[in-house]
PDB file of N, CA and C in Angstrom:
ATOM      1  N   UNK A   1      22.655  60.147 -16.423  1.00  0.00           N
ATOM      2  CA  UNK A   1      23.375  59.065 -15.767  1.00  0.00           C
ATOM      3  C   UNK A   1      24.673  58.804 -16.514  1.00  0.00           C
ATOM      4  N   UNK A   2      25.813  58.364 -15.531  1.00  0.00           N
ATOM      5  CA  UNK A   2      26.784  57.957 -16.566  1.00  0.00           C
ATOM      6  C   UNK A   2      26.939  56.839 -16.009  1.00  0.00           C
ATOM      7  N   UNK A   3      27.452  55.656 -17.249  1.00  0.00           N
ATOM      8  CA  UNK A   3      27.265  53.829 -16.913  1.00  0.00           C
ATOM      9  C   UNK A   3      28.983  54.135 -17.012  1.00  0.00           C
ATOM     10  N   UNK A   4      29.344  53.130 -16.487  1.00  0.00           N
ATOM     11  CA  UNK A   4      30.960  52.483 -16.465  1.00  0.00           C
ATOM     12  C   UNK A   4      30.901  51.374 -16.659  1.00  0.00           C
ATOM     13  N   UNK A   5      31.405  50.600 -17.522  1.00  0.00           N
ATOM     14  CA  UNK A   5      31.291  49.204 -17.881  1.00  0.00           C
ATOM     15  C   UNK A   5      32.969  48.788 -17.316  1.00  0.00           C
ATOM     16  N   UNK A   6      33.123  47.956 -16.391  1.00  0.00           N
ATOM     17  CA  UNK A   6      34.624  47.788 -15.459  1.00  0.00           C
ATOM     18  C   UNK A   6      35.089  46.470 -16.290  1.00  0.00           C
ATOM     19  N   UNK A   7      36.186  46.542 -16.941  1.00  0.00           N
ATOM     20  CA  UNK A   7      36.867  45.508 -17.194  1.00  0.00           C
ATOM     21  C   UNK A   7      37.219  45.440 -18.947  1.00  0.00           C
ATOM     22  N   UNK A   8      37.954  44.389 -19.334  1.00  0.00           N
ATOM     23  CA  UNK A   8      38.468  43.867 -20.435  1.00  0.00           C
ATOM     24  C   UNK A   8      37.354  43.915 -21.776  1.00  0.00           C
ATOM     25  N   UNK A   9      37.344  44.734 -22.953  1.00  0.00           N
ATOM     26  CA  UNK A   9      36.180  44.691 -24.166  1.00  0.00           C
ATOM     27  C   UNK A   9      36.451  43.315 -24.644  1.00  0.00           C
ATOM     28  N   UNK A  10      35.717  42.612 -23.451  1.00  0.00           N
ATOM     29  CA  UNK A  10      35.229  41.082 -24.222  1.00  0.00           C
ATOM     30  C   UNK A  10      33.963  41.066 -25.107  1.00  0.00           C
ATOM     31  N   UNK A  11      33.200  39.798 -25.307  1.00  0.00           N
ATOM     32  CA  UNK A  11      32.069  39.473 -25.335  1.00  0.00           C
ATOM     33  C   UNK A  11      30.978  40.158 -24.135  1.00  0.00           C
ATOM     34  N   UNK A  12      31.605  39.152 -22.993  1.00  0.00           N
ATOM     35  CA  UNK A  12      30.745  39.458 -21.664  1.00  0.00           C
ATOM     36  C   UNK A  12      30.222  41.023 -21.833  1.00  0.00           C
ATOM     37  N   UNK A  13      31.610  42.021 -21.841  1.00  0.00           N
ATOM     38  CA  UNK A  13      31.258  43.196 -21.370  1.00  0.00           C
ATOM     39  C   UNK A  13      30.504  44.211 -22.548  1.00  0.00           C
ATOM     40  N   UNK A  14      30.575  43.836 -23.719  1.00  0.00           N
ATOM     41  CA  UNK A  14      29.514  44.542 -24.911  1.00  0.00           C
ATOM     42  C   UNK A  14      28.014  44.394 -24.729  1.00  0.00           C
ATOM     43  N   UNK A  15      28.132  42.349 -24.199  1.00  0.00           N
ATOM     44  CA  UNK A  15      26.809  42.220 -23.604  1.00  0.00           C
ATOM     45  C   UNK A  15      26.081  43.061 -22.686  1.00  0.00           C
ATOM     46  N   UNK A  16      26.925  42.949 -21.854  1.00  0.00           N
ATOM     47  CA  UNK A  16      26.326  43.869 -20.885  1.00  0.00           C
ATOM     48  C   UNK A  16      26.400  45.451 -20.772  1.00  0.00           C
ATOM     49  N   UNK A  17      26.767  46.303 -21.710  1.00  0.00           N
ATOM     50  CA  UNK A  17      26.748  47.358 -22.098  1.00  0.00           C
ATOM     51  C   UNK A  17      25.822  47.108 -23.347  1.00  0.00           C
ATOM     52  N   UNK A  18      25.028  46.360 -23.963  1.00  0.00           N
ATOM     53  CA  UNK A  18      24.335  46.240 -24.764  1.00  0.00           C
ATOM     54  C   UNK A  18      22.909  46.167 -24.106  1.00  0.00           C
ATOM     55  N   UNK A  19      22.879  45.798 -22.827  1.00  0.00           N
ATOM     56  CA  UNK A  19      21.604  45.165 -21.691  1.00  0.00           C
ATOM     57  C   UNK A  19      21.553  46.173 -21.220  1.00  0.00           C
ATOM     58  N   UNK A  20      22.414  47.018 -21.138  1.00  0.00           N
ATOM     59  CA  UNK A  20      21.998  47.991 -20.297  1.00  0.00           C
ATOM     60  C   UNK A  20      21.808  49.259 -20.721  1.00  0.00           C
ATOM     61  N   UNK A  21      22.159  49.752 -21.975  1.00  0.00           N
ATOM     62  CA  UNK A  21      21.739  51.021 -22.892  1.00  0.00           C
ATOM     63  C   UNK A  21      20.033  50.396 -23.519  1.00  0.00           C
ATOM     64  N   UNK A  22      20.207  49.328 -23.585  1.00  0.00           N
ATOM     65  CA  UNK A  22      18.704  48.862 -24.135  1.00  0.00           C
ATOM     66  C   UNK A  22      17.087  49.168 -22.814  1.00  0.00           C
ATOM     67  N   UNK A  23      17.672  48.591 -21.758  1.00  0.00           N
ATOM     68  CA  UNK A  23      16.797  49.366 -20.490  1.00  0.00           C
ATOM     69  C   UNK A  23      17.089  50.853 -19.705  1.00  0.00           C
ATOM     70  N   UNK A  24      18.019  51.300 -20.346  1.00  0.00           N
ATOM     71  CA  UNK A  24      17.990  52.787 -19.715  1.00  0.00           C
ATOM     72  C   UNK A  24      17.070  53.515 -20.956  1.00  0.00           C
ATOM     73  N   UNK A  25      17.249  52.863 -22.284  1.00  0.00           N
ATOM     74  CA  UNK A  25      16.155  53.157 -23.125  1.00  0.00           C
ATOM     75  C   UNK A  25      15.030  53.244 -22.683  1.00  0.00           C
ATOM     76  N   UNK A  26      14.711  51.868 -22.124  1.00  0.00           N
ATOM     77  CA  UNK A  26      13.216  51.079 -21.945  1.00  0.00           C
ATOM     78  C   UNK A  26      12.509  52.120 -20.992  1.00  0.00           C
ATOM     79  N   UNK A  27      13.381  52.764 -20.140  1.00  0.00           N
ATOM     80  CA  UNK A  27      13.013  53.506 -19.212  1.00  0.00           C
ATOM     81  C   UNK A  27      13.223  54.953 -19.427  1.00  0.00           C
ATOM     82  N   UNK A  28      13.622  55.381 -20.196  1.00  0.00           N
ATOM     83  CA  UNK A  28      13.462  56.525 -21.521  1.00  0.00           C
ATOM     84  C   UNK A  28      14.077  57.653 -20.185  1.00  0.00           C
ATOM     85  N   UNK A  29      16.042  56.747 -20.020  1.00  0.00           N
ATOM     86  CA  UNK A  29      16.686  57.674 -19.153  1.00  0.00           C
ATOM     87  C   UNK A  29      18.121  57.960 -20.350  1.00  0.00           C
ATOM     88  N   UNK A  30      19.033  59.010 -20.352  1.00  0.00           N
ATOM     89  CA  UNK A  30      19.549  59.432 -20.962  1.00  0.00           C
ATOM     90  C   UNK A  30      20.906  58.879 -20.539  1.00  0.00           C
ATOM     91  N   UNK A  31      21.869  58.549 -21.021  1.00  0.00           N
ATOM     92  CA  UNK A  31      23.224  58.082 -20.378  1.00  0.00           C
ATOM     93  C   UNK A  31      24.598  58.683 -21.092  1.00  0.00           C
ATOM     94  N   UNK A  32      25.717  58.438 -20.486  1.00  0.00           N
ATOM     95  CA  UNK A  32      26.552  58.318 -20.948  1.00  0.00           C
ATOM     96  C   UNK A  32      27.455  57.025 -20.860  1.00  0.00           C
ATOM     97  N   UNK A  33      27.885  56.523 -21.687  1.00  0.00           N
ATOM     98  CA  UNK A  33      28.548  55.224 -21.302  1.00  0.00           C
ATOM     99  C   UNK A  33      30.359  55.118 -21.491  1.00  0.00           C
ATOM    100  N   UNK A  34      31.134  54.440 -20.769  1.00  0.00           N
ATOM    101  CA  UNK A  34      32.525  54.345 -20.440  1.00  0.00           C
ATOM    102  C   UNK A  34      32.623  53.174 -20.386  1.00  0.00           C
ATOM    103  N   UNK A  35      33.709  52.520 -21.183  1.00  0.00           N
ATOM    104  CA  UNK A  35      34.410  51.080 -20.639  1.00  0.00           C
ATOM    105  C   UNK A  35      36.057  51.150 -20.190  1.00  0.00           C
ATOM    106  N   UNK A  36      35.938  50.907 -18.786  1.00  0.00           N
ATOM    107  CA  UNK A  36      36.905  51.531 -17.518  1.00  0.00           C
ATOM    108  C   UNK A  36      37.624  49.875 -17.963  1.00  0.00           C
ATOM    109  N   UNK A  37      38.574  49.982 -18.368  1.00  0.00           N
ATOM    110  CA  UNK A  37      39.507  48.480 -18.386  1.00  0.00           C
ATOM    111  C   UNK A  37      41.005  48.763 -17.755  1.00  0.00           C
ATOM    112  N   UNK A  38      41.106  50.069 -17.350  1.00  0.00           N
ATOM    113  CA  UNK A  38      42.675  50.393 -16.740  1.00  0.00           C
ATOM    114  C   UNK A  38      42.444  49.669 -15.050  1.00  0.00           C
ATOM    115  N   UNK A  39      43.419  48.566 -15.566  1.00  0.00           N
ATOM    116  CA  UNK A  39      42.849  47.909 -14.077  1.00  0.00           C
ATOM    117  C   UNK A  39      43.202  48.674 -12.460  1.00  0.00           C
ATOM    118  N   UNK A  40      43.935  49.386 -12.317  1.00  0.00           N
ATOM    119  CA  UNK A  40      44.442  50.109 -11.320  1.00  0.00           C
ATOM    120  C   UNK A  40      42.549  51.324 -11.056  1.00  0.00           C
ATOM    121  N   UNK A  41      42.500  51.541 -11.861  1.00  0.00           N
ATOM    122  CA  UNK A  41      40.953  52.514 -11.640  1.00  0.00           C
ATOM    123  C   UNK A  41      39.664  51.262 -11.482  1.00  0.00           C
ATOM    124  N   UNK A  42      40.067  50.188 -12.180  1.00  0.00           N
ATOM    125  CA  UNK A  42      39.034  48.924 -11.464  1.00  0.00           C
ATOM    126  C   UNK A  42      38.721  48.209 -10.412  1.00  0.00           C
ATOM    127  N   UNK A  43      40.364  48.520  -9.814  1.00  0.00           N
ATOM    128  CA  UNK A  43      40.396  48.125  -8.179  1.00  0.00           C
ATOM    129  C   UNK A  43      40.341  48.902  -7.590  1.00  0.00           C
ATOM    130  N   UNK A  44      39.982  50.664  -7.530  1.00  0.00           N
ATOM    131  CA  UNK A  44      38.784  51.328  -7.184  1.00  0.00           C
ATOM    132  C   UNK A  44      37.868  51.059  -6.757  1.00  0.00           C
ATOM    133  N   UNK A  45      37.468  50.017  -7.522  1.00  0.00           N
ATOM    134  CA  UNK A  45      35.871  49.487  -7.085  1.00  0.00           C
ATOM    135  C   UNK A  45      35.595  48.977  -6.424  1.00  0.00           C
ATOM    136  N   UNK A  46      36.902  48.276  -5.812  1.00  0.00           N
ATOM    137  CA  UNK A  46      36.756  46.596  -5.141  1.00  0.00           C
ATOM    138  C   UNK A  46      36.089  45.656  -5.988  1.00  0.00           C
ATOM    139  N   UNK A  47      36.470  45.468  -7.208  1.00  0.00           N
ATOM    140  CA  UNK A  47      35.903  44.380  -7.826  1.00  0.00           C
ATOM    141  C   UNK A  47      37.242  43.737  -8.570  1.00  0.00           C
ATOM    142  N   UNK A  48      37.328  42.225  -8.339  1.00  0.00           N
ATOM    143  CA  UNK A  48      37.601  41.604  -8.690  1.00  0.00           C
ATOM    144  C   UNK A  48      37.571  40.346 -10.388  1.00  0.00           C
ATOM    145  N   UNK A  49      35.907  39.959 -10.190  1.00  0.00           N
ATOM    146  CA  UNK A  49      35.453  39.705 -11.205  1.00  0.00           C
ATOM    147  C   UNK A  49      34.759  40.492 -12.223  1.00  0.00           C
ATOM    148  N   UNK A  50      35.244  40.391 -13.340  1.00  0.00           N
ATOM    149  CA  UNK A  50      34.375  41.260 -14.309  1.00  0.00           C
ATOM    150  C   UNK A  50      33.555  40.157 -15.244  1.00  0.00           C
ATOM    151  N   UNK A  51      32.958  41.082 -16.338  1.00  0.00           N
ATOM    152  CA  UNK A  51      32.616  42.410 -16.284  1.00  0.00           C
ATOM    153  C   UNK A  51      32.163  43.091 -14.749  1.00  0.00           C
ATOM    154  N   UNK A  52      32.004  44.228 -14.904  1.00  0.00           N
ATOM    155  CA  UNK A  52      30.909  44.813 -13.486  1.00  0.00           C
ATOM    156  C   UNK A  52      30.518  46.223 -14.088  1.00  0.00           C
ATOM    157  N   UNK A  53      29.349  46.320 -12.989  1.00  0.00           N
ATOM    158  CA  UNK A  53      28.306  47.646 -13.730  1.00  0.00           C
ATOM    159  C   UNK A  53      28.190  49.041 -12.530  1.00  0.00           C
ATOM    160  N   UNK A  54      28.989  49.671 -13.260  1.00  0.00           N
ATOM    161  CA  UNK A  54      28.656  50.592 -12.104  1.00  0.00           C
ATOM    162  C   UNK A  54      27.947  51.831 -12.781  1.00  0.00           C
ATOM    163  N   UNK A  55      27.040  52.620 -11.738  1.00  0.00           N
ATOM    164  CA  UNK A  55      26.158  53.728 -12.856  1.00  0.00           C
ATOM    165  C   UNK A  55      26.403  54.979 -11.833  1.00  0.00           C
ATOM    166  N   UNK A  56      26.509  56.008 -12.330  1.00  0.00           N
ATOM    167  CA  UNK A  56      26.690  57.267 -11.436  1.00  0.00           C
ATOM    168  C   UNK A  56      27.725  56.929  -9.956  1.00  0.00           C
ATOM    169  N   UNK A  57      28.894  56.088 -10.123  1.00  0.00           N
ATOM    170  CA  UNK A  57      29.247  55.938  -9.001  1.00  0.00           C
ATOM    171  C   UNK A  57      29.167  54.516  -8.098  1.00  0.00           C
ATOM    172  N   UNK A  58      27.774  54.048  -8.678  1.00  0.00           N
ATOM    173  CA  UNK A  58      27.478  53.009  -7.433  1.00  0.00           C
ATOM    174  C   UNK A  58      27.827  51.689  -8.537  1.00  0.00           C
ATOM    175  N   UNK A  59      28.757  51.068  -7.732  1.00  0.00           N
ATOM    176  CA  UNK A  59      28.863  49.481  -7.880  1.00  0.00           C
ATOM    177  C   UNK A  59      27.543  48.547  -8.374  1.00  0.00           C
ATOM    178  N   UNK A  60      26.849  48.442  -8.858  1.00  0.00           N
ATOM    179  CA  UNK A  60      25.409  47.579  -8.929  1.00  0.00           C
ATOM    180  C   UNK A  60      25.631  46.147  -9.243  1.00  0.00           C
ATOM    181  N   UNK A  61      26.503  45.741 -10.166  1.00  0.00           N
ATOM    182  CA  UNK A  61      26.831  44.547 -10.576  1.00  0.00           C
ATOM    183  C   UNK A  61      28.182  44.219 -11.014  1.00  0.00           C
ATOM    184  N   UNK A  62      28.520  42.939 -10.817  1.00  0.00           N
ATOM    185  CA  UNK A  62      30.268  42.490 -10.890  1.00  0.00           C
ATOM    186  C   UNK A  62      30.271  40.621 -11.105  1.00  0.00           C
ATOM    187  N   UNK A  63      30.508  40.241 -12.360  1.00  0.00           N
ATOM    188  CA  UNK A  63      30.983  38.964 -12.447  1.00  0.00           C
ATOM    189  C   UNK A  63      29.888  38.210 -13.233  1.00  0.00           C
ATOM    190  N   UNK A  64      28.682  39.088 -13.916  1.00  0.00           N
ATOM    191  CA  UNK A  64      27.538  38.231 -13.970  1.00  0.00           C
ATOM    192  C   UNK A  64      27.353  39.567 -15.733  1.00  0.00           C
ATOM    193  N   UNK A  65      26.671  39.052 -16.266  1.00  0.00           N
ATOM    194  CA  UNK A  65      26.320  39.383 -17.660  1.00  0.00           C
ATOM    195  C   UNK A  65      24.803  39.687 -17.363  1.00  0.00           C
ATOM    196  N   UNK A  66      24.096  41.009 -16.757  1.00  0.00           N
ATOM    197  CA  UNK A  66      22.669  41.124 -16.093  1.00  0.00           C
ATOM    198  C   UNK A  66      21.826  40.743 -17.752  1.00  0.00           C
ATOM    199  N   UNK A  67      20.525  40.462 -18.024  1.00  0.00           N
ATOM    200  CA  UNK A  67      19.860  40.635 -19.280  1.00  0.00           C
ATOM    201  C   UNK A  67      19.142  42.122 -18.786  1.00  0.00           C
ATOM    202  N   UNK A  68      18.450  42.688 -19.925  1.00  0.00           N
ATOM    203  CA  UNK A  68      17.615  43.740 -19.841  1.00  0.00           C
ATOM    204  C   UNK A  68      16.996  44.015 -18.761  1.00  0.00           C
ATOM    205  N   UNK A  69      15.903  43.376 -18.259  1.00  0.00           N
ATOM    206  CA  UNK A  69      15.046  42.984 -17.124  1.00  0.00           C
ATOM    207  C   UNK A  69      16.089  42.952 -16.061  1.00  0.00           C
ATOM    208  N   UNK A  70      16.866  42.545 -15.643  1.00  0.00           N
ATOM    209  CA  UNK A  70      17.842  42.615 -14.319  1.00  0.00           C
ATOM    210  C   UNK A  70      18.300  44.385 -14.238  1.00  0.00           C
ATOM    211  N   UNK A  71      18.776  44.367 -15.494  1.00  0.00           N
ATOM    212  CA  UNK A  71      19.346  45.363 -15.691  1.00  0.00           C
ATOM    213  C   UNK A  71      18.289  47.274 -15.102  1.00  0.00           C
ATOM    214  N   UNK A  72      17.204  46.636 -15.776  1.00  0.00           N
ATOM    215  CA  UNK A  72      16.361  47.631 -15.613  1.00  0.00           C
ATOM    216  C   UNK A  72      15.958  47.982 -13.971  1.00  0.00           C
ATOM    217  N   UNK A  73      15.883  46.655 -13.303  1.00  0.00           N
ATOM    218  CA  UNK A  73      15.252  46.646 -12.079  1.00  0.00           C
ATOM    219  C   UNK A  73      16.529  47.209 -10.641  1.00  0.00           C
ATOM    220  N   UNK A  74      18.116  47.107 -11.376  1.00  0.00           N
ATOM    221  CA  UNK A  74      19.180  47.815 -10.526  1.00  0.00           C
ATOM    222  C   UNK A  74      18.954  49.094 -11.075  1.00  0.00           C
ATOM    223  N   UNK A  75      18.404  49.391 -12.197  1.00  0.00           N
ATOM    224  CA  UNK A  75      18.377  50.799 -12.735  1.00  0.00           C
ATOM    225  C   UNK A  75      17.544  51.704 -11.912  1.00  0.00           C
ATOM    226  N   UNK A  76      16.712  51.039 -11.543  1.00  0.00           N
ATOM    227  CA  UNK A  76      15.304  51.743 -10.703  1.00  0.00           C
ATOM    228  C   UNK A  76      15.363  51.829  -9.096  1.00  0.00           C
ATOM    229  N   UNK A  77      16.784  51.447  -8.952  1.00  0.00           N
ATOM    230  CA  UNK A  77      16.759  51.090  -7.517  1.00  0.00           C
ATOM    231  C   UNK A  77      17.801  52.813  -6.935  1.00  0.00           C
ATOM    232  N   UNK A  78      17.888  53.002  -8.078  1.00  0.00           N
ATOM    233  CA  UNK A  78      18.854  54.527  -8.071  1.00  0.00           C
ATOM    234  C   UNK A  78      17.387  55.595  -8.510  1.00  0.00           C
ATOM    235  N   UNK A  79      16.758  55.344  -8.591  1.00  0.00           N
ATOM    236  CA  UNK A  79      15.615  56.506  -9.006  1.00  0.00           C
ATOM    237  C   UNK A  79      14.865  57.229  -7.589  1.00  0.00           C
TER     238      UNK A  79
END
């Protein structure tokens, strides 16, 4: 899988690149991870609010900091 973490290396977005290498663990899947902050490739996405989570392509989350458990359960929805 490769994760894209969309937006500015705040707080928010470590969090949530921290939530989400921790359940691709949990689920003992292999990743690669990117933090996409060139905003012209962010409005790509159609996203507006960040952070946002996109994994192999798909948009999953935008504007919200998922915890582990959230995180895991958009993870599984791509399996």
């Amino acid at each position: 899988m490769h994760v894209k973490i969309l937006g500015p290396a705040t707080k928010d977005a470590e969090k949530l690149m921290q939530n989400t290498a921790i359940a691709l663990k949990k689920l003992k899947i292999k990743a690669s991870f990117e933090n996409v902050n060139d905003f012209r490739k962010v409005m790509t996405y159609g996203v507006m609010t960040m952070p946002a989570l996109v994994i192999d392509e798909q948009l999953l989350s935008y504007g919200t900091i998922l915890n582990v458990e959230e995180a895991m359960k958009l993870i599984k929805t791509l399996m």
